[in-house]
Protein backbone atom coordinates (compact mmCIF):
# COMPACT_ATOMS: atom_id res chain seq x y z
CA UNK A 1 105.54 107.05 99.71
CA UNK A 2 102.08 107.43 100.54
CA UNK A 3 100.09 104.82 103.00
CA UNK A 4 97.80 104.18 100.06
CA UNK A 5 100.61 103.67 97.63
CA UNK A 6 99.60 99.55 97.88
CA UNK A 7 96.30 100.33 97.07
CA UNK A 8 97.16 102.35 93.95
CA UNK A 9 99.83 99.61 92.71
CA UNK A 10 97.06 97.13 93.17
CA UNK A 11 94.58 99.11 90.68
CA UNK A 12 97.77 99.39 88.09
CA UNK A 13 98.58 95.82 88.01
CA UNK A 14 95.44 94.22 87.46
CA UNK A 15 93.86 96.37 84.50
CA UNK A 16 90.89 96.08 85.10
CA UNK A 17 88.48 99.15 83.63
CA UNK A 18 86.28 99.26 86.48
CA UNK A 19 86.80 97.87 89.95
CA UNK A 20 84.29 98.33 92.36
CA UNK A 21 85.92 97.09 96.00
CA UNK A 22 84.63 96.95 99.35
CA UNK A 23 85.90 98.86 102.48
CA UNK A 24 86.67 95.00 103.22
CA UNK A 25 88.66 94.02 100.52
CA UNK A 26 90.45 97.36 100.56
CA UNK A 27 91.88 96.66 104.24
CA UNK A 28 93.10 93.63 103.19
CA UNK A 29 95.57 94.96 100.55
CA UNK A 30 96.30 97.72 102.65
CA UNK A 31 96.58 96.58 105.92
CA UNK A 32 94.22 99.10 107.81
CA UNK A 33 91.08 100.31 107.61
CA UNK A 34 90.15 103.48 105.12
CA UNK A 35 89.96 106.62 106.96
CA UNK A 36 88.97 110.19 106.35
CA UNK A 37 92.22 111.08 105.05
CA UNK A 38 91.54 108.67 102.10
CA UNK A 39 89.67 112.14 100.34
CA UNK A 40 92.78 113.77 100.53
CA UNK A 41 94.73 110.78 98.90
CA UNK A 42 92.29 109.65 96.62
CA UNK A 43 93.72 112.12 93.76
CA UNK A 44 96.86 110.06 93.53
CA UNK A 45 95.01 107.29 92.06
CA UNK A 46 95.54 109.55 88.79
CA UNK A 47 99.14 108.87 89.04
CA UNK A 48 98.44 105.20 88.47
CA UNK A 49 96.06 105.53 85.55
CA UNK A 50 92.86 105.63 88.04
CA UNK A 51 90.51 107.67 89.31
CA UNK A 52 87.94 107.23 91.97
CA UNK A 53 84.05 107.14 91.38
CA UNK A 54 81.58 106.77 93.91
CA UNK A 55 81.84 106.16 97.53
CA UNK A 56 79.14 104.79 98.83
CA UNK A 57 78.69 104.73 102.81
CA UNK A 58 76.03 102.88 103.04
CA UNK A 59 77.31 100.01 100.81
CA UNK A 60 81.05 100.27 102.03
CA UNK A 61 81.97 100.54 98.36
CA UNK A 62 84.39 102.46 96.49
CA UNK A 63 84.27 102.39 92.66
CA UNK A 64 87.79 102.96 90.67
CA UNK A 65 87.46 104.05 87.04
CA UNK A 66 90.32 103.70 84.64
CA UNK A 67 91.39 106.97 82.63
């Protein structure tokens, strides 16, 4: 199970086409702040019917596209 498994289960039950959720809100349905390692997991989102879009630093923002 990977630590961003939550995450990804999060994106899959709420439908939504687009999400667009702040390094914030993100550590609150995690539990823990986003890391460096997120680039490495961020390619399971596909598993759940999700990819992820932009990451934006300077906004603390990561966009989540539905396939």
């Amino acid at each position: 199970m990977s630590k961003y498994e939550p995450l990804w289960k999060y994106l899959k039950e709420n439908k939504k086409e687009i999400y667009k959720l702040s390094y914030e809100e993100i550590k609150s349905i995690l539990g823990f702040d986003i890391d460096h390692s997120f680039l490495t997991y961020k390619k399971e989102a596909k598993e759940y019917g999700y990819e992820v879009g932009k990451i934006s630093m300077k906004e603390k923002i990561i966009t989540f596209n539905k396939i």
